[in-house]
Protein backbone atom coordinates (compact mmCIF):
# COMPACT_ATOMS: atom_id res chain seq x y z
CA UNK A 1 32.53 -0.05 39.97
CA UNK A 2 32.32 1.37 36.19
CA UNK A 3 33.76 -1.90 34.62
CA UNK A 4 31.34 -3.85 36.81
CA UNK A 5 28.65 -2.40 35.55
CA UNK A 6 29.91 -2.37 32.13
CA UNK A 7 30.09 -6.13 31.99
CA UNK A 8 26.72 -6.43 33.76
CA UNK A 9 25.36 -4.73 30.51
CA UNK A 10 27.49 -6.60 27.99
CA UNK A 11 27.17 -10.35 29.84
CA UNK A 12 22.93 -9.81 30.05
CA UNK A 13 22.60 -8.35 26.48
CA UNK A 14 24.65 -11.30 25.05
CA UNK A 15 22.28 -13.92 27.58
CA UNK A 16 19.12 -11.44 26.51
CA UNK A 17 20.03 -12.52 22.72
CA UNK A 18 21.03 -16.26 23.29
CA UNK A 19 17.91 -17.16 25.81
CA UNK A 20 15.29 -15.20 22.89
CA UNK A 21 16.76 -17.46 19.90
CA UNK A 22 16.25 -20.49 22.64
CA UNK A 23 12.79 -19.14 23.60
CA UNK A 24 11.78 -18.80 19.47
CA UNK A 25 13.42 -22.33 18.25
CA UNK A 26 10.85 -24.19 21.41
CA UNK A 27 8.10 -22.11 20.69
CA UNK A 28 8.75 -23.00 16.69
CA UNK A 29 9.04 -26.82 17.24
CA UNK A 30 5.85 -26.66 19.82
CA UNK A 31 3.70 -25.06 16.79
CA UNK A 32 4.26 -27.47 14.50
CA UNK A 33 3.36 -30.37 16.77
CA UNK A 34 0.14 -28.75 17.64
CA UNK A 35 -0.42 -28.67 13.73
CA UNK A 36 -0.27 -24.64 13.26
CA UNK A 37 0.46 -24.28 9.96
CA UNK A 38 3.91 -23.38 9.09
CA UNK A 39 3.65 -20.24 7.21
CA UNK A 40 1.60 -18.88 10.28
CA UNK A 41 4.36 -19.88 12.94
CA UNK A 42 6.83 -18.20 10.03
CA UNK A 43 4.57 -14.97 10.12
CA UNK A 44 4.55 -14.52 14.04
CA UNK A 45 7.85 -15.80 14.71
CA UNK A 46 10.19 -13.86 12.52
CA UNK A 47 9.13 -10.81 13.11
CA UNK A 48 8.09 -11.19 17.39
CA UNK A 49 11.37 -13.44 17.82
CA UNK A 50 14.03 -11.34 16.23
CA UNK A 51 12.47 -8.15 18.34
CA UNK A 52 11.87 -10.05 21.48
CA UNK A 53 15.26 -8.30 23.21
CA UNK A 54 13.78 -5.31 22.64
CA UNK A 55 9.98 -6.15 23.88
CA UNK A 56 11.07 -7.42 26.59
CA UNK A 57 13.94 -4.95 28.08
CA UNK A 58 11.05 -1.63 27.25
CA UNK A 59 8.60 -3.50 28.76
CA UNK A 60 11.29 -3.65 31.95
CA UNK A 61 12.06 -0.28 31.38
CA UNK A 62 8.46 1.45 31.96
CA UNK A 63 7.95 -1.20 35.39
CA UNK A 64 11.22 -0.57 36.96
CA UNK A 65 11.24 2.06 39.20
CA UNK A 66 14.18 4.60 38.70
CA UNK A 67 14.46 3.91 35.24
CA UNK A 68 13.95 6.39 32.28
CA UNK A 69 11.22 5.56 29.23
CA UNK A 70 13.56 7.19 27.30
CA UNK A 71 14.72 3.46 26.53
CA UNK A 72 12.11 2.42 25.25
CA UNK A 73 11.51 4.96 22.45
CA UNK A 74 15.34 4.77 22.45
CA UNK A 75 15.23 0.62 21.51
CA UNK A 76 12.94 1.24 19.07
CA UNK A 77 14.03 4.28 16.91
CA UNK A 78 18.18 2.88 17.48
CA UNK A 79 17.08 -0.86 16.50
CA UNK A 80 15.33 0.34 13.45
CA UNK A 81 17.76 2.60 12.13
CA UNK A 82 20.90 0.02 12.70
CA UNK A 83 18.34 -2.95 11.15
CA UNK A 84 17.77 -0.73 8.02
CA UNK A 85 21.38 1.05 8.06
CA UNK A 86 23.66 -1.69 9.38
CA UNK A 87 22.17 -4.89 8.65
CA UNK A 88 20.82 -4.43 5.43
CA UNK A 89 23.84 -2.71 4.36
CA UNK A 90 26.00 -5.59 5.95
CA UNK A 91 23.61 -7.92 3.51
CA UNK A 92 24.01 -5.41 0.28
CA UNK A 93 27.72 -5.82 0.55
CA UNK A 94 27.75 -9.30 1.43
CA UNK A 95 25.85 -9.91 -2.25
CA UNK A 96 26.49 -9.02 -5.25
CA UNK A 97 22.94 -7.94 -6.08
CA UNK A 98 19.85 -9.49 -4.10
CA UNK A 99 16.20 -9.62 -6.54
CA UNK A 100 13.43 -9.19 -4.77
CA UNK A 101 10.61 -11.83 -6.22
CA UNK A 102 7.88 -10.67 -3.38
CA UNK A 103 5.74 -7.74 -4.26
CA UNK A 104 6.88 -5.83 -0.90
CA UNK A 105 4.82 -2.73 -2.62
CA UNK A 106 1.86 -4.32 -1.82
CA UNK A 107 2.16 -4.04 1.95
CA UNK A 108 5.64 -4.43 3.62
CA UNK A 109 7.12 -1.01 2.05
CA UNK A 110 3.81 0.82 2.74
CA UNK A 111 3.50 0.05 6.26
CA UNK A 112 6.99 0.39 7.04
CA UNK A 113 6.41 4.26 5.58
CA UNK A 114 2.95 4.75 7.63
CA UNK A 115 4.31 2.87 10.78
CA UNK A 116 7.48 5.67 10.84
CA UNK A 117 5.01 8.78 10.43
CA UNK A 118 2.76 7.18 12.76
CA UNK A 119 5.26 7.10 15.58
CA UNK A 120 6.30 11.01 14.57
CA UNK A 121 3.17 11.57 15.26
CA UNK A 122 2.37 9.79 18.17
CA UNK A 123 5.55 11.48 20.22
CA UNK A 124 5.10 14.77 18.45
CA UNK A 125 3.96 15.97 21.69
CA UNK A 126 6.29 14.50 23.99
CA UNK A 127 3.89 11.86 24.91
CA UNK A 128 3.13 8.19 24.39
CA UNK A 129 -0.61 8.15 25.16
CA UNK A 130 -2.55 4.62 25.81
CA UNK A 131 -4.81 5.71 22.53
CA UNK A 132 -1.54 5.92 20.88
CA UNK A 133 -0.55 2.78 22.10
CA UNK A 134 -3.95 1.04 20.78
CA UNK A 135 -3.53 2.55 17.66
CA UNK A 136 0.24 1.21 17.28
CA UNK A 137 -1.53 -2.66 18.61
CA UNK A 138 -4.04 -2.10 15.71
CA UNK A 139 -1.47 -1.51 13.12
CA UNK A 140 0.27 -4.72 14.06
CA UNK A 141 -3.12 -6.91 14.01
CA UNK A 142 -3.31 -4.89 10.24
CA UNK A 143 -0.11 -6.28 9.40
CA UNK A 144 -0.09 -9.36 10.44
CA UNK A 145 -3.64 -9.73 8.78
CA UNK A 146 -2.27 -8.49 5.43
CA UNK A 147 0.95 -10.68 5.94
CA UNK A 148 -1.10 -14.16 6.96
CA UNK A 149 -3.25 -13.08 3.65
CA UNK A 150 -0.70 -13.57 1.78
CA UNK A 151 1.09 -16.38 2.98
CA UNK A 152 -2.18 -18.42 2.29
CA UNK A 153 -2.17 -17.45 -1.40
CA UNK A 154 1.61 -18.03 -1.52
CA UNK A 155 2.89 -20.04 1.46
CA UNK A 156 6.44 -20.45 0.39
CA UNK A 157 7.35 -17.31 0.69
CA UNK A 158 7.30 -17.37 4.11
CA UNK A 159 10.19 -19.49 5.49
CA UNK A 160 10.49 -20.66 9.60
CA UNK A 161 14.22 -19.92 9.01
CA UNK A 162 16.76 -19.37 6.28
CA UNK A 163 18.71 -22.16 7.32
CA UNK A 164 15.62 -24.77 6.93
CA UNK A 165 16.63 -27.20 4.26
CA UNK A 166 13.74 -28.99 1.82
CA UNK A 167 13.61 -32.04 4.03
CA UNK A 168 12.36 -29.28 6.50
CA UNK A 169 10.00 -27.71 4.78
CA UNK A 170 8.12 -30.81 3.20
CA UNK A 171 8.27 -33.10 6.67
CA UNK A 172 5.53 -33.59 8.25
CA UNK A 173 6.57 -35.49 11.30
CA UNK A 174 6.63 -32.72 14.03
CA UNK A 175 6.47 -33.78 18.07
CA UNK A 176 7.92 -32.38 20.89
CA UNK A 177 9.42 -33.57 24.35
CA UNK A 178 9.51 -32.57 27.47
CA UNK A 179 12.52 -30.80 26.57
CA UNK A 180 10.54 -28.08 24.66
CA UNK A 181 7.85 -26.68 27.13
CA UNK A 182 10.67 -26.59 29.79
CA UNK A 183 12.91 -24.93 27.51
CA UNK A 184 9.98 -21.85 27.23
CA UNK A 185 9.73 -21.81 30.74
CA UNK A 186 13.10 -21.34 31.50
CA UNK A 187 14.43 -19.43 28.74
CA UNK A 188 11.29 -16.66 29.35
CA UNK A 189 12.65 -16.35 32.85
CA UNK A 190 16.05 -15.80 31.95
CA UNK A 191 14.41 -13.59 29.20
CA UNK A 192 12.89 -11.53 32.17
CA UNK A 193 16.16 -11.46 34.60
CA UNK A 194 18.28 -10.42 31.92
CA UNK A 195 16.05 -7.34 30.70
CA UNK A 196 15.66 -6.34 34.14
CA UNK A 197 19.45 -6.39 34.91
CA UNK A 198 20.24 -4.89 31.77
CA UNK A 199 17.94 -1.70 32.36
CA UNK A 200 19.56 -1.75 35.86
CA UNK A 201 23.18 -1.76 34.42
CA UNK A 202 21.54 1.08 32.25
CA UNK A 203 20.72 3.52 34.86
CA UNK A 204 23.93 2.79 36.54
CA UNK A 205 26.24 3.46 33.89
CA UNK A 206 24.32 6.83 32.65
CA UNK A 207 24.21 8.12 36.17
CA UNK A 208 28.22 7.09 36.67
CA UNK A 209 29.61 8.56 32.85
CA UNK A 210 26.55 10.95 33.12
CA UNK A 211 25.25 10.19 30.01
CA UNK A 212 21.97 9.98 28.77
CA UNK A 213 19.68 6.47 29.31
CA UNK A 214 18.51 7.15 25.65
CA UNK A 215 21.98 7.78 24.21
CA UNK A 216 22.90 4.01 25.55
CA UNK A 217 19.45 2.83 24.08
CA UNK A 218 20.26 4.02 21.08
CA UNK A 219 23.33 2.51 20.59
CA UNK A 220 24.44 0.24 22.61
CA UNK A 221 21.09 -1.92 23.40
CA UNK A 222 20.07 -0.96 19.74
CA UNK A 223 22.96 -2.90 18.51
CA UNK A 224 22.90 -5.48 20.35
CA UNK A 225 19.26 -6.26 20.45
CA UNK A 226 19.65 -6.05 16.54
CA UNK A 227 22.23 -8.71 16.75
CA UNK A 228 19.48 -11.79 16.29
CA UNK A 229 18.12 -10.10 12.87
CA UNK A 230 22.14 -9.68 11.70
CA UNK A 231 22.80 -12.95 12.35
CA UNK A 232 19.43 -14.23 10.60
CA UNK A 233 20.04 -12.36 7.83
CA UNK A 234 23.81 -13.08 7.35
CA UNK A 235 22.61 -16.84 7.02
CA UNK A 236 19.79 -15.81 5.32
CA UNK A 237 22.66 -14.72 2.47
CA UNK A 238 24.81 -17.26 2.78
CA UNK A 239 22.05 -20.00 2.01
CA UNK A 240 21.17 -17.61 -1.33
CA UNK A 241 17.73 -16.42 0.71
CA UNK A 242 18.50 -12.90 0.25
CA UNK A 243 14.69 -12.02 0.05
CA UNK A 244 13.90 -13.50 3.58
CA UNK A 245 17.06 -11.55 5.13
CA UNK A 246 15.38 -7.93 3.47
CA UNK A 247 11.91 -9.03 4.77
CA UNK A 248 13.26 -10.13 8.20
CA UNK A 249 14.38 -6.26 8.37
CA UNK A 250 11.30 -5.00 7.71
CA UNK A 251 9.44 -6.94 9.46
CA UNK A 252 11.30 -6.39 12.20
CA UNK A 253 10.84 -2.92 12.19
CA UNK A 254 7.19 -2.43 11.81
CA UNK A 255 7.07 -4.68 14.33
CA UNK A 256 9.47 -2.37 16.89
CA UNK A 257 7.01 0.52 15.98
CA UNK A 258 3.78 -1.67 16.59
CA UNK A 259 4.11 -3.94 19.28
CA UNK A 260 7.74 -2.68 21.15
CA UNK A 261 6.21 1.01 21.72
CA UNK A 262 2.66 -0.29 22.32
CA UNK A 263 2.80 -3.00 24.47
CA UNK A 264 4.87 -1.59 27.03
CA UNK A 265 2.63 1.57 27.50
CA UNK A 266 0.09 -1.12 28.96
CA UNK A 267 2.62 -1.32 31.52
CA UNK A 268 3.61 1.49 32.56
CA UNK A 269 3.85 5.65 30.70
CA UNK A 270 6.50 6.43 28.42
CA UNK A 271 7.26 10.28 28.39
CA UNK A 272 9.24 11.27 25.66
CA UNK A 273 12.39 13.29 25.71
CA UNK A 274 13.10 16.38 24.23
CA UNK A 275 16.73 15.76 24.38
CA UNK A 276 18.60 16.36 21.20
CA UNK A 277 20.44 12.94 20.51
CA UNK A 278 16.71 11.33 21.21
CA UNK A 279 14.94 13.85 18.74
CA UNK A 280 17.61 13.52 16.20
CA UNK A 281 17.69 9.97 16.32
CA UNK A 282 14.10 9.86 15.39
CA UNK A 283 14.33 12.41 12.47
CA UNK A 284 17.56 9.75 10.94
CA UNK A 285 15.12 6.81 11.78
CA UNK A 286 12.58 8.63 8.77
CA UNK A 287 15.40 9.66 6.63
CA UNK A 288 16.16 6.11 6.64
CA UNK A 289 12.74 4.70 6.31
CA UNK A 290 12.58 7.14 2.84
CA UNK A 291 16.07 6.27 1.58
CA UNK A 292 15.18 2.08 2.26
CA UNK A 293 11.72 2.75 0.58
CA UNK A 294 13.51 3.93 -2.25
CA UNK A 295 16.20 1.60 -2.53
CA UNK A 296 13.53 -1.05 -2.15
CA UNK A 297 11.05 -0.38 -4.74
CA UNK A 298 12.66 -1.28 -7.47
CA UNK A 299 12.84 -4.63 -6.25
CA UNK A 300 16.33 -5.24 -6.39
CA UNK A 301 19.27 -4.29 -3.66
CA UNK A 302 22.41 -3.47 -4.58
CA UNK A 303 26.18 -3.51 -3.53
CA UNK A 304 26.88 0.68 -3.78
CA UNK A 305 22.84 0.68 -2.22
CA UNK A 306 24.67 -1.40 1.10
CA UNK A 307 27.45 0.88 1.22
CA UNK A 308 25.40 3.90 1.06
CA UNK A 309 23.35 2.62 4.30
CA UNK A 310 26.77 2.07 6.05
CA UNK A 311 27.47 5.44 5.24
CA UNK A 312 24.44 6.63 6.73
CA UNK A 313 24.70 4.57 9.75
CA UNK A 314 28.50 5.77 10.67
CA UNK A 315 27.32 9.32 10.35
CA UNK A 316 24.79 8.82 12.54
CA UNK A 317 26.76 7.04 15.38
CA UNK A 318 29.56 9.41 14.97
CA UNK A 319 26.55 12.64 14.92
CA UNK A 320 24.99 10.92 18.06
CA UNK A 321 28.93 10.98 19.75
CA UNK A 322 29.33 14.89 18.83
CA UNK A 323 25.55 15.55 20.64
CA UNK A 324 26.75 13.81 22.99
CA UNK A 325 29.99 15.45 24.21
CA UNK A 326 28.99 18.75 23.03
């Protein structure tokens, strides 16, 4: 019954990550038929699509009844950590050196700082109130405010995706089919089932290994709902777009804090634990916001800097283990 359950998770995370990149590519090609400018569909998507596995499955999480909102808070702190540890150390060591051309001083490094203390705050009494939640919505409306700001006074620094070529970028010619509009429907409902069985395979494997829902959230699901920003940034690399592969982390991130711990209080509460893999977790997740804001602000990222968040990221896996099992 174990491996059942066990491929249950692994067969609707993988379908959780395939149907969102389905889901974001219909909803891109839809915008720019309906003449939304790109930059704008660049802003939204990016950030909202990469993070969608994780919307989506805490949004499950607080509606389904037997499961634990320690996923959600789980999702969020695990995905951050593992998109500032993992995958920008995965792109640091895939470069040589990446040079950072956008200010990200100006508002990306900021709010990534002030969107970490903000969720300290907001759990620091084992609660997730729906004030807290409105204030976490707010921040995201800030963001995306500052962010559309300045892709109006410099649009080309916000790409649809590091794998668009100049033909692209300059076309104008934009329609969709059919094809597209059925391709939201359907890949929003397999969005849906595969969230929902996910969190069910969830519950089922902590209460048969009797481990913790949060412990699996923050690895596991954190991982794998991180896989869409990995892959974008790998590419993102491999095309020379370094910049757009350390923006698409922290975008990604404020955007987890924001919207993937605020929207799904409108559904449903989200108690926080006080277990000790969940409250450690969180203290890494600022640790890691610091070190990141640091490495950042020079503007440049660095091979040894990459290695150094892989360092960080095994100790905290193999720290989470020993809570664990002790």
């Amino acid at each position: 019954m174990s491996a059942i359950w066990i491929l249950v998770f692994l067969g609707t995370l993988v379908t959780l990550v395939i149907s969102a990149d389905f889901f974001i590519k219909a909803a891109e090609r839809v915008g720019l038929a309906l003449g939304i400018e790109p930059f704008v569909i660049g802003v939204t998507l990016i950030a909202i699509g990469t993070s969608l596995p994780e919307l989506i499955t805490s949004i499950v999480a607080v509606t389904f009844e037997g499961a634990s909102s320690d996923i959600v808070l789980g999702n969020v702190v695990g995905s951050n950590i593992t998109n500032l540890c993992l995958v920008m150390g995965v792109v640091a060591v895939a470069s040589t050196q990446i040079k950072l051309e956008f200010d990200l001083m100006r508002v990306d490094l900021p709010m990534l700082i002030g969107s970490a203390f903000i969720l300290l705050l907001a759990v620091s009494d084992n609660q997730f109130s729906l004030f807290e939640a409105f204030v976490c919505l707010a921040g995201m409306a800030l963001y995306l405010t500052y962010v559309f700001m300045q892709g109006k006074e410099d649009p080309q620094n916000v790409n649809l995706d590091p794998s668009t070529t100049e033909k692209d970028e300059i076309s104008t010619d934009y329609h969709f089919t059919w094809k597209e509009p059925v391709t939201l429907l359907v890949s929003a409902g397999i969005i849906y089932l595969s969230a929902r069985y996910n969190v069910l395979a969830i519950v089922e494997i902590s209460k048969i290994f009797g481990i913790g829902e949060g412990f699996i959230a923050l690895t596991a699901v954190a991982l794998g709902t991180s896989l869409p920003e990995l892959v974008v940034s790998i590419v993102a690399v491999r095309t020379g777009n370094g910049e757009m592969a350390v923006g698409n982390v922290l975008g990604s991130n404020i955007f987890n804090i924001f919207a993937v711990m605020g929207i799904p209080r409108l559904f449903g509460k989200i108690e926080i634990s006080t277990s000790p893999d969940i409250q450690f977790s969180l203290w890494t997740m600022i640790a890691a916001t610091f070190v990141a804001f640091f490495i950042l602000q020079d503007k440049k990222l660095v091979r040894w800097e990459g290695w150094l968040l892989l360092i960080i990221y095994a100790l905290f896996i193999g720290n989470l283990i020993e809570i664990q099992t002790s």
